[in-house]
PDB file of N, CA and C in Angstrom:
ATOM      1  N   UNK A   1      15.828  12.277 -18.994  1.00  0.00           N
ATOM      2  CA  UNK A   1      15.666  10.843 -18.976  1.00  0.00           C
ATOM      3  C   UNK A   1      15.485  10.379 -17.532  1.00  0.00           C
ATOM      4  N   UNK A   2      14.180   9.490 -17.176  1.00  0.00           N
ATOM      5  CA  UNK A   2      14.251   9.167 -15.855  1.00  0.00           C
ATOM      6  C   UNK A   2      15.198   8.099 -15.810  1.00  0.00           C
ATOM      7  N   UNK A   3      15.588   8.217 -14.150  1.00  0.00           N
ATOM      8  CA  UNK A   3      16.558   7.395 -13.536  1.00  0.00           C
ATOM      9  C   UNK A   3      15.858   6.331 -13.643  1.00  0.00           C
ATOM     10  N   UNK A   4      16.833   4.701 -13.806  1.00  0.00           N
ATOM     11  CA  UNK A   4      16.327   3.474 -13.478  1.00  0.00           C
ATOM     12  C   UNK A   4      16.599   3.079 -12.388  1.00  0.00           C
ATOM     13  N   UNK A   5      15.331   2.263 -12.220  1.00  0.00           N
ATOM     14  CA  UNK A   5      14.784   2.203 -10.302  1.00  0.00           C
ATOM     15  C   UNK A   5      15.970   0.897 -10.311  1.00  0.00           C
ATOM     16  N   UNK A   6      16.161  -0.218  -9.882  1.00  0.00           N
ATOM     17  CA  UNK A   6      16.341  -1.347  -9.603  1.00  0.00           C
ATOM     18  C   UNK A   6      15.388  -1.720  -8.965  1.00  0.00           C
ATOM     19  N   UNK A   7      14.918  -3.229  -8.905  1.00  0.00           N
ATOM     20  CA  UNK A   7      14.197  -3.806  -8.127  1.00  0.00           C
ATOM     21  C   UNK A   7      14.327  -5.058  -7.305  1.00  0.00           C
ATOM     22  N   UNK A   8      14.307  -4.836  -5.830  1.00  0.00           N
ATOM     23  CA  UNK A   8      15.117  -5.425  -4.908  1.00  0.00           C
ATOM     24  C   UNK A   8      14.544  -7.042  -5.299  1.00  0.00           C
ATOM     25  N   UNK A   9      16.051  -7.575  -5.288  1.00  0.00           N
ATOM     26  CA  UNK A   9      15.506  -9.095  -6.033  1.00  0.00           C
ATOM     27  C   UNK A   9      15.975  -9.837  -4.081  1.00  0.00           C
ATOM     28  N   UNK A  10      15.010 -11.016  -3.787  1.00  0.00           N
ATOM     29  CA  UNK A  10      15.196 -11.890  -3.030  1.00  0.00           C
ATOM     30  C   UNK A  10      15.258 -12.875  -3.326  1.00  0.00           C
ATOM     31  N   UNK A  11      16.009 -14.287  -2.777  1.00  0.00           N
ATOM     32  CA  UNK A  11      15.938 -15.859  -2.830  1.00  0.00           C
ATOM     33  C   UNK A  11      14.613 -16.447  -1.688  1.00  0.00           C
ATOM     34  N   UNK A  12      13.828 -16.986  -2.605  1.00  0.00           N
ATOM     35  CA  UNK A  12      12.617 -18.017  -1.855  1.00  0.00           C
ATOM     36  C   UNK A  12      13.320 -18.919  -1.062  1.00  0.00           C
ATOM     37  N   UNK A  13      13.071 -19.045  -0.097  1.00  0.00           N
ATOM     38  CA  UNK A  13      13.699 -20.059   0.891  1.00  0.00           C
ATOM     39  C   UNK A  13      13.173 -21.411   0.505  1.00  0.00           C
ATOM     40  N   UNK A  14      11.978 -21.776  -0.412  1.00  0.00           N
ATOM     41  CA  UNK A  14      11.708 -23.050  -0.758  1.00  0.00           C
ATOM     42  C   UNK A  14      11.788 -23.379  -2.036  1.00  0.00           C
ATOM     43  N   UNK A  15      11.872 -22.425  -3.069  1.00  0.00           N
ATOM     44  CA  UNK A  15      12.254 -23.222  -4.530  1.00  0.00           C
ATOM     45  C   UNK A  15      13.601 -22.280  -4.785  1.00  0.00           C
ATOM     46  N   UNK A  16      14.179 -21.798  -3.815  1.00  0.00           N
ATOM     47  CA  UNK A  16      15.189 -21.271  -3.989  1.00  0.00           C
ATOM     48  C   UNK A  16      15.572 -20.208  -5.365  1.00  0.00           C
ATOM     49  N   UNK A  17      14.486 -20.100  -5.861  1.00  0.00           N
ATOM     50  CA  UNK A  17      14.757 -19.248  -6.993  1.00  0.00           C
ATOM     51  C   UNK A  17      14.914 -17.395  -6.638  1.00  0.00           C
ATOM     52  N   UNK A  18      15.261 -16.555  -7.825  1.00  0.00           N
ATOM     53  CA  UNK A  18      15.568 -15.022  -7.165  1.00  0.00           C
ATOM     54  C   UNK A  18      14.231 -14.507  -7.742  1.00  0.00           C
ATOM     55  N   UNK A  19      13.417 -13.710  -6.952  1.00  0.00           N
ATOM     56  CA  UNK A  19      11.923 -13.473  -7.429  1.00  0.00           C
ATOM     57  C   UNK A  19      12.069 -11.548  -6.783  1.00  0.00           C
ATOM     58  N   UNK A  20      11.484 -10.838  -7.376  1.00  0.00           N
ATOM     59  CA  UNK A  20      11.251  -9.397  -7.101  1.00  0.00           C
ATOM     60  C   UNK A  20      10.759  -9.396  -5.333  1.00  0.00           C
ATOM     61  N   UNK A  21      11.231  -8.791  -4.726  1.00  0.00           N
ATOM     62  CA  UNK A  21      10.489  -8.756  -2.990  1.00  0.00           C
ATOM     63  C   UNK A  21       8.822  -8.610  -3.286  1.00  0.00           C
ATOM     64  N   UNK A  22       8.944  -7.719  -4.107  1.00  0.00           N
ATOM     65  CA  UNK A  22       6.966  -7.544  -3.346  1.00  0.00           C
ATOM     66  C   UNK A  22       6.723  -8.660  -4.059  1.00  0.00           C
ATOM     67  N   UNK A  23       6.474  -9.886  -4.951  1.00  0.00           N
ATOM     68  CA  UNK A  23       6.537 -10.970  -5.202  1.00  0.00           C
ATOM     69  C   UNK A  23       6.355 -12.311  -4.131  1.00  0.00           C
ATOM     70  N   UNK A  24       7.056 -11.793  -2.848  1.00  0.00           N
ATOM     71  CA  UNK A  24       7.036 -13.284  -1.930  1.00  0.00           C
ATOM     72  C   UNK A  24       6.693 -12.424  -0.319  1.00  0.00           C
ATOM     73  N   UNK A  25       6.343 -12.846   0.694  1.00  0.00           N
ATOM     74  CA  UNK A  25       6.451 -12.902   1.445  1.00  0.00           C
ATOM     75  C   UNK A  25       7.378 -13.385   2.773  1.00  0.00           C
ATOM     76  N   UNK A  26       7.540 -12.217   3.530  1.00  0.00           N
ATOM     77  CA  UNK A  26       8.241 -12.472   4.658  1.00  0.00           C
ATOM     78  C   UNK A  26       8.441 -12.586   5.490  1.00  0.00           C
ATOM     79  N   UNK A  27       8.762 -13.769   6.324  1.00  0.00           N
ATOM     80  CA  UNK A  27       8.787 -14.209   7.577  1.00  0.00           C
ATOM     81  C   UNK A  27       9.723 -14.046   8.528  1.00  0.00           C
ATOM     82  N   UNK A  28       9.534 -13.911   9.695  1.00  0.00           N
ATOM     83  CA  UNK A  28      10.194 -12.795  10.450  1.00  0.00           C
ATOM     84  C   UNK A  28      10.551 -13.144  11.961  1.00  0.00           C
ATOM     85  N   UNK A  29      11.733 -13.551  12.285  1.00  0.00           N
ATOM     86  CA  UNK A  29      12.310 -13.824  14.219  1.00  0.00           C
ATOM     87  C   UNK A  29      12.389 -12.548  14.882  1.00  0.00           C
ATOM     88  N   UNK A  30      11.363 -11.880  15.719  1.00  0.00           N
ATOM     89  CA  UNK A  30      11.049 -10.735  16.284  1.00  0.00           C
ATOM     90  C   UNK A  30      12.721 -10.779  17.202  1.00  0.00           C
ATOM     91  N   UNK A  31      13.079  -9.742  17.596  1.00  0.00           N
ATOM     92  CA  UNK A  31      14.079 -10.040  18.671  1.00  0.00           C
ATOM     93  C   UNK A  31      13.609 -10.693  20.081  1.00  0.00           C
ATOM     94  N   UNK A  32      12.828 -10.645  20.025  1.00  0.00           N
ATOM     95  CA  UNK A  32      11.978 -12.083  21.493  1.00  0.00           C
ATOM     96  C   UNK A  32      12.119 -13.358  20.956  1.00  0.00           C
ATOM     97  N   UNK A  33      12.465 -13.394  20.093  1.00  0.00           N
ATOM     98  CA  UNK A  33      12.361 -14.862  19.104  1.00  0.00           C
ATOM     99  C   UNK A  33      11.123 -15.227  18.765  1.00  0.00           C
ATOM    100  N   UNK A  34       9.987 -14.540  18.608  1.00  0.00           N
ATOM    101  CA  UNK A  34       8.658 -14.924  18.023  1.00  0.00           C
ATOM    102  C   UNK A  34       8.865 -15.014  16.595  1.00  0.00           C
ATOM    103  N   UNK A  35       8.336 -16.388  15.447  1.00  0.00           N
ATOM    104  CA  UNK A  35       8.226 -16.085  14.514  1.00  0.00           C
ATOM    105  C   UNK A  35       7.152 -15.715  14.122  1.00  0.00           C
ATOM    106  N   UNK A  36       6.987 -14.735  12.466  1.00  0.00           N
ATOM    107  CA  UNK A  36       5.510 -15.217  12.152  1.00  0.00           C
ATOM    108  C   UNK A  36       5.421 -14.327  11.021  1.00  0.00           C
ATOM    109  N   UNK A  37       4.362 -14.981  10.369  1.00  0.00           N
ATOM    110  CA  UNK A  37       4.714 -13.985   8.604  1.00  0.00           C
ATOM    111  C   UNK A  37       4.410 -12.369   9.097  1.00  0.00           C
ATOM    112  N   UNK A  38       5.318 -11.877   7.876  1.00  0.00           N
ATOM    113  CA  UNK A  38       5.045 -10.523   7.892  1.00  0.00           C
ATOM    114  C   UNK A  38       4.622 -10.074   6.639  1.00  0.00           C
ATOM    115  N   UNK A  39       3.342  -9.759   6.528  1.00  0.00           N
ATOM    116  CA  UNK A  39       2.682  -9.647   4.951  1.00  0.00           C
ATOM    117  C   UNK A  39       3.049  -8.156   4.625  1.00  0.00           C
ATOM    118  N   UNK A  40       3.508  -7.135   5.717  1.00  0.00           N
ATOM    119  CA  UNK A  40       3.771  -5.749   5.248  1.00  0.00           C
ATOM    120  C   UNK A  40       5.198  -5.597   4.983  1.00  0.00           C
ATOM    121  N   UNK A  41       6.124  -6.467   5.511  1.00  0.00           N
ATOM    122  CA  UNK A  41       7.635  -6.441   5.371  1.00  0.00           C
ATOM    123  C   UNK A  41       8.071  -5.646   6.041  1.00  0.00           C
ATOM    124  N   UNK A  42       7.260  -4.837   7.556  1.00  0.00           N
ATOM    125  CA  UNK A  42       8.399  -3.507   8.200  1.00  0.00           C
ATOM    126  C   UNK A  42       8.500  -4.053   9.472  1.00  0.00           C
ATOM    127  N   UNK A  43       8.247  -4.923   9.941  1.00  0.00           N
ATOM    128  CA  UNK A  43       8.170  -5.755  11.612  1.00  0.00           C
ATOM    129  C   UNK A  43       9.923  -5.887  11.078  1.00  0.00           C
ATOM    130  N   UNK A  44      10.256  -5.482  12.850  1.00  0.00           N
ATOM    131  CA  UNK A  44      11.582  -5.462  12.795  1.00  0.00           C
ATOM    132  C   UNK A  44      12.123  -7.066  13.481  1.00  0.00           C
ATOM    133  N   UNK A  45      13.590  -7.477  12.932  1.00  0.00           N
ATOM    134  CA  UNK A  45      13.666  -8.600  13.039  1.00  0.00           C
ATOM    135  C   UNK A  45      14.881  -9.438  11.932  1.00  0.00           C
ATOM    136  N   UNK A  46      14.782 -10.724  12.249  1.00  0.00           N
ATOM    137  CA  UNK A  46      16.049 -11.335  11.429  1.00  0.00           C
ATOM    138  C   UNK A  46      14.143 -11.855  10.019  1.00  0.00           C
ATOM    139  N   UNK A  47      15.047 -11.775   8.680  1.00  0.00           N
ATOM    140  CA  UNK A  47      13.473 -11.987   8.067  1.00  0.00           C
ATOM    141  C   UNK A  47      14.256 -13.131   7.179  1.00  0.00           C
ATOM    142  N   UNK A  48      13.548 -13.485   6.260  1.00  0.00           N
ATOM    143  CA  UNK A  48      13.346 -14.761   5.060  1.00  0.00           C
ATOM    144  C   UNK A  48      12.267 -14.896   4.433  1.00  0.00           C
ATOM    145  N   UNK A  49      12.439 -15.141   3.551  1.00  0.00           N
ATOM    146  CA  UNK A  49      11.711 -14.943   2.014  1.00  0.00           C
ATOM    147  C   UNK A  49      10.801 -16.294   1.460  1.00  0.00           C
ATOM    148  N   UNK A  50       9.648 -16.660   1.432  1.00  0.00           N
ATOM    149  CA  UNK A  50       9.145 -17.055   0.527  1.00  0.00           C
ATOM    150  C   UNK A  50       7.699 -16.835  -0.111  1.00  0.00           C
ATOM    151  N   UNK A  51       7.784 -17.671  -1.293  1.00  0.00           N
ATOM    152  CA  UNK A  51       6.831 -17.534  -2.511  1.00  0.00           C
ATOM    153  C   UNK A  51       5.325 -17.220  -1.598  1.00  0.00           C
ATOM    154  N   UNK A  52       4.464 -16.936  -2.510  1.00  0.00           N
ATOM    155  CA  UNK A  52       3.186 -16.944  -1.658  1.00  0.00           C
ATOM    156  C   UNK A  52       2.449 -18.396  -2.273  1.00  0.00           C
ATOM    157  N   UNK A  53       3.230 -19.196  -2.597  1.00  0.00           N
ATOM    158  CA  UNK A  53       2.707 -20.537  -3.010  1.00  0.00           C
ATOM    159  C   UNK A  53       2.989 -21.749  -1.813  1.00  0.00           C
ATOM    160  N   UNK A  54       1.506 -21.997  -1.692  1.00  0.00           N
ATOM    161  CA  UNK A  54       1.505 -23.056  -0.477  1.00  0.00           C
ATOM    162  C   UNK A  54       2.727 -24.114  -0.449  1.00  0.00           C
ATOM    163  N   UNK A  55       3.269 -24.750  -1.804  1.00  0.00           N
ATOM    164  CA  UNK A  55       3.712 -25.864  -2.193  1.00  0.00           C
ATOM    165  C   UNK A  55       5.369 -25.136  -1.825  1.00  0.00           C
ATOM    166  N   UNK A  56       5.633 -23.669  -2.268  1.00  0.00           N
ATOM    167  CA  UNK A  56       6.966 -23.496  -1.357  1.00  0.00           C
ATOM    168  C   UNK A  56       7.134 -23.697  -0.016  1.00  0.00           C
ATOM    169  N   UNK A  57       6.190 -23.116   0.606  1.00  0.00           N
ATOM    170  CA  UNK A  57       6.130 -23.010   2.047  1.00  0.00           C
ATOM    171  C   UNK A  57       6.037 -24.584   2.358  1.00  0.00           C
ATOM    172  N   UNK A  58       5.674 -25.564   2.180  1.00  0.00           N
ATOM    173  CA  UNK A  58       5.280 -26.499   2.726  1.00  0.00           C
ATOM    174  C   UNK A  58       7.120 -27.301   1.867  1.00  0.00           C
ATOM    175  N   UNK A  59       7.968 -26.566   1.450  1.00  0.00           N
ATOM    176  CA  UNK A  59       8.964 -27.170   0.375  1.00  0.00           C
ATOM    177  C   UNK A  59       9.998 -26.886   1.783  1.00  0.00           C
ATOM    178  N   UNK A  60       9.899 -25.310   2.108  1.00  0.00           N
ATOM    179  CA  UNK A  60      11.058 -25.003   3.060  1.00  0.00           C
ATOM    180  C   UNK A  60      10.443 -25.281   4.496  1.00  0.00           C
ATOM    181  N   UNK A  61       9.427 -25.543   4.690  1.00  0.00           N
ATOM    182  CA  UNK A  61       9.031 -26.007   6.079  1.00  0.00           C
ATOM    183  C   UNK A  61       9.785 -27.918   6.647  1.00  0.00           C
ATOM    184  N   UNK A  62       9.635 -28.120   5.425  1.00  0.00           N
ATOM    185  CA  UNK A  62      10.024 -29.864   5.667  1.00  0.00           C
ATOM    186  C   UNK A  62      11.167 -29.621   5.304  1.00  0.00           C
ATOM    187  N   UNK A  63      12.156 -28.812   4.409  1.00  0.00           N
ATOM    188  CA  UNK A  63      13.750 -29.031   4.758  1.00  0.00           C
ATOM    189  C   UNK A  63      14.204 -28.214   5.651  1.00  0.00           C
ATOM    190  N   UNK A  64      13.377 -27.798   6.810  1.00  0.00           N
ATOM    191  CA  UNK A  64      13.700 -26.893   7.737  1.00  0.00           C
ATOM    192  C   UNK A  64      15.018 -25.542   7.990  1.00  0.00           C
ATOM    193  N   UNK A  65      14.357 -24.966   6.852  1.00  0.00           N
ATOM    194  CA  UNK A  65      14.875 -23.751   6.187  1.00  0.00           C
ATOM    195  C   UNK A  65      14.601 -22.725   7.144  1.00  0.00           C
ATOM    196  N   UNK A  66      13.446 -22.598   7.564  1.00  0.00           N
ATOM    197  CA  UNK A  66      13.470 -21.177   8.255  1.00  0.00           C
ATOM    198  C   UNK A  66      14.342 -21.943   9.535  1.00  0.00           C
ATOM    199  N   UNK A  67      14.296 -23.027  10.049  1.00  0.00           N
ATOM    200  CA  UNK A  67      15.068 -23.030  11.368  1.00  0.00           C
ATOM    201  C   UNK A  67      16.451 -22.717  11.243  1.00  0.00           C
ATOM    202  N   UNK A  68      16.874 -23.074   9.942  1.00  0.00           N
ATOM    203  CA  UNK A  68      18.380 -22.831   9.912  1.00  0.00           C
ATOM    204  C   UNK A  68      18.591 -21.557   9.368  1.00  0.00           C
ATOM    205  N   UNK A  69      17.557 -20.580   9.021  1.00  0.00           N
ATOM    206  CA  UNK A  69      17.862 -19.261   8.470  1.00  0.00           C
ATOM    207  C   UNK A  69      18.002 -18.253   9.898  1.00  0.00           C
ATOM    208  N   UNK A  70      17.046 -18.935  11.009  1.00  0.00           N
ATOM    209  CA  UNK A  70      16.538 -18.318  12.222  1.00  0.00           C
ATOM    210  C   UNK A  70      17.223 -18.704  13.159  1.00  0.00           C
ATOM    211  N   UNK A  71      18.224 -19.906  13.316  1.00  0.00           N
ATOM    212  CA  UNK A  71      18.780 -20.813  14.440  1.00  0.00           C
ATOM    213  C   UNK A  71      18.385 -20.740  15.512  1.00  0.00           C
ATOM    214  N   UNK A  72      16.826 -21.139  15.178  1.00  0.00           N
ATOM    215  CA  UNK A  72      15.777 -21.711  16.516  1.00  0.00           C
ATOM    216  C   UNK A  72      15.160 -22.594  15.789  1.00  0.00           C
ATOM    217  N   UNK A  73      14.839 -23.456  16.711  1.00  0.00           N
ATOM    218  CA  UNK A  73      13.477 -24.660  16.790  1.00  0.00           C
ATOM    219  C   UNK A  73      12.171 -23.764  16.461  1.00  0.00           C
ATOM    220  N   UNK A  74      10.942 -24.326  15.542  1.00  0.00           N
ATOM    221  CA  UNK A  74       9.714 -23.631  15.611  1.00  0.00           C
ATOM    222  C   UNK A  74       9.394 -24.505  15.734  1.00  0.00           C
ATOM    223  N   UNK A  75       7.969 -24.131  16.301  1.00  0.00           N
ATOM    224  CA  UNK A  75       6.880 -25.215  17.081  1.00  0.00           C
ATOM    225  C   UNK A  75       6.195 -25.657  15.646  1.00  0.00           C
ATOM    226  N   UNK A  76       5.438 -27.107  15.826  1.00  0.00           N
ATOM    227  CA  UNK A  76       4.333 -27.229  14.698  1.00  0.00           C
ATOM    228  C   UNK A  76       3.448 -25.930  14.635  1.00  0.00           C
ATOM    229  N   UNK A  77       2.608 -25.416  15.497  1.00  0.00           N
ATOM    230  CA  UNK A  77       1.362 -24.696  16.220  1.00  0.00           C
ATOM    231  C   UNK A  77       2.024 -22.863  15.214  1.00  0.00           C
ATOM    232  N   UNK A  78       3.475 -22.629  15.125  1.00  0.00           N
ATOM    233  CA  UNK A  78       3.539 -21.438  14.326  1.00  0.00           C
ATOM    234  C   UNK A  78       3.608 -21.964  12.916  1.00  0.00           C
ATOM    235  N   UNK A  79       3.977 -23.102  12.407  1.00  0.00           N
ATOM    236  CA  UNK A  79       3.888 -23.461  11.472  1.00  0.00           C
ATOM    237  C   UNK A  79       2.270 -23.598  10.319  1.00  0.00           C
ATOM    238  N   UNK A  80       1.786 -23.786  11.748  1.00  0.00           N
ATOM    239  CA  UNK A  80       0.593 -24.548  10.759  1.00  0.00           C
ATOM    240  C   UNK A  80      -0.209 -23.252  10.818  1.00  0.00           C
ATOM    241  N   UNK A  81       0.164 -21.968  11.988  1.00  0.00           N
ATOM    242  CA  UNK A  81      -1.030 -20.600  12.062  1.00  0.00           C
ATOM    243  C   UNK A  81      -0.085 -19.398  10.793  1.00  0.00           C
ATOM    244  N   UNK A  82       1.136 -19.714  10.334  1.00  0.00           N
ATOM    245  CA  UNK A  82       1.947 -19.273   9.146  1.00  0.00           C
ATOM    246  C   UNK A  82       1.029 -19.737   7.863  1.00  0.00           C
ATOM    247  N   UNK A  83       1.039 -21.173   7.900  1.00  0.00           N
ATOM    248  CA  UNK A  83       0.480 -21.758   6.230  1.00  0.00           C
ATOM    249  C   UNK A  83      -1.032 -21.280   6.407  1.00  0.00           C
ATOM    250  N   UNK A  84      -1.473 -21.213   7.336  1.00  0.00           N
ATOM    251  CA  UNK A  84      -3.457 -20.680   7.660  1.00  0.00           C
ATOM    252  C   UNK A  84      -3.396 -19.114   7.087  1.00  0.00           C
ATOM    253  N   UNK A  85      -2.454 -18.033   7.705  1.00  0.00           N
ATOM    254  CA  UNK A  85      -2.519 -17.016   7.570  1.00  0.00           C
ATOM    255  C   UNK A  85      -2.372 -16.236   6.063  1.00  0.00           C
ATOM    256  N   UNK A  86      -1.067 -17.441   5.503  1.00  0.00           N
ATOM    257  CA  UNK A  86      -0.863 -17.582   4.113  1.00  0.00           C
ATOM    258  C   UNK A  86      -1.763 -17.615   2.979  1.00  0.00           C
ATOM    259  N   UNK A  87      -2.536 -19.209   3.444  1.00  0.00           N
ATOM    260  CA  UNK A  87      -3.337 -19.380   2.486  1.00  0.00           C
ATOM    261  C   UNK A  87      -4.990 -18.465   2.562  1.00  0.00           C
ATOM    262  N   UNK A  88      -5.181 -17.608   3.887  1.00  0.00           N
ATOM    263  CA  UNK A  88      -5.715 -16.936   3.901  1.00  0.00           C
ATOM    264  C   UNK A  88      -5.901 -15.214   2.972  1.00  0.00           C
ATOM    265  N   UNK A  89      -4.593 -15.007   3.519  1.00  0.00           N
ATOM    266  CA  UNK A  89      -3.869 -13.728   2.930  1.00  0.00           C
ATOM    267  C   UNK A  89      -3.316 -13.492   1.257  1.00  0.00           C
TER     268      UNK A  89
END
């Protein structure tokens, strides 16, 4: 009988719900303090979780979720090259 896997569950930082990891994307405070999405998940760093839906990101950007997940200030300018890269990716 094969073993059962588990599958690593995360919280979306903007609809706060628990969604499977490869499911959302993750954003990432380099130890320089650079933020910036990480679409592969192995950039090392403090990370946080959300949906790949514009309407989350734009949910935890205005209750300023990643600042308080990251306890730094982000600029507009990573914000808005995050939601570009997003809605690109």
């Amino acid at each position: 009988m094969p073993a059962h896997r588990s599958v690593p569950m995360r919280k979306c930082t903007g609809c706060n719900e628990m969604k499977p990891k490869k499911e959302l994307v993750r954003v990432v405070r380099s130890p320089q303090g650079e933020v910036s999405l990480d679409l592969t998940g192995k950039k090392p760093g403090r990370g946080a979780y959300v949906c790949r839906d514009a309407a989350c990101f734009a949910k935890a950007r205005k209750a300023r979720r990643f600042e308080r997940a990251f306890s730094c200030d982000i600029p507009d300018e990573v914000y808005e090259s995050m939601e570009e890269e997003l809605n690109n990716g």
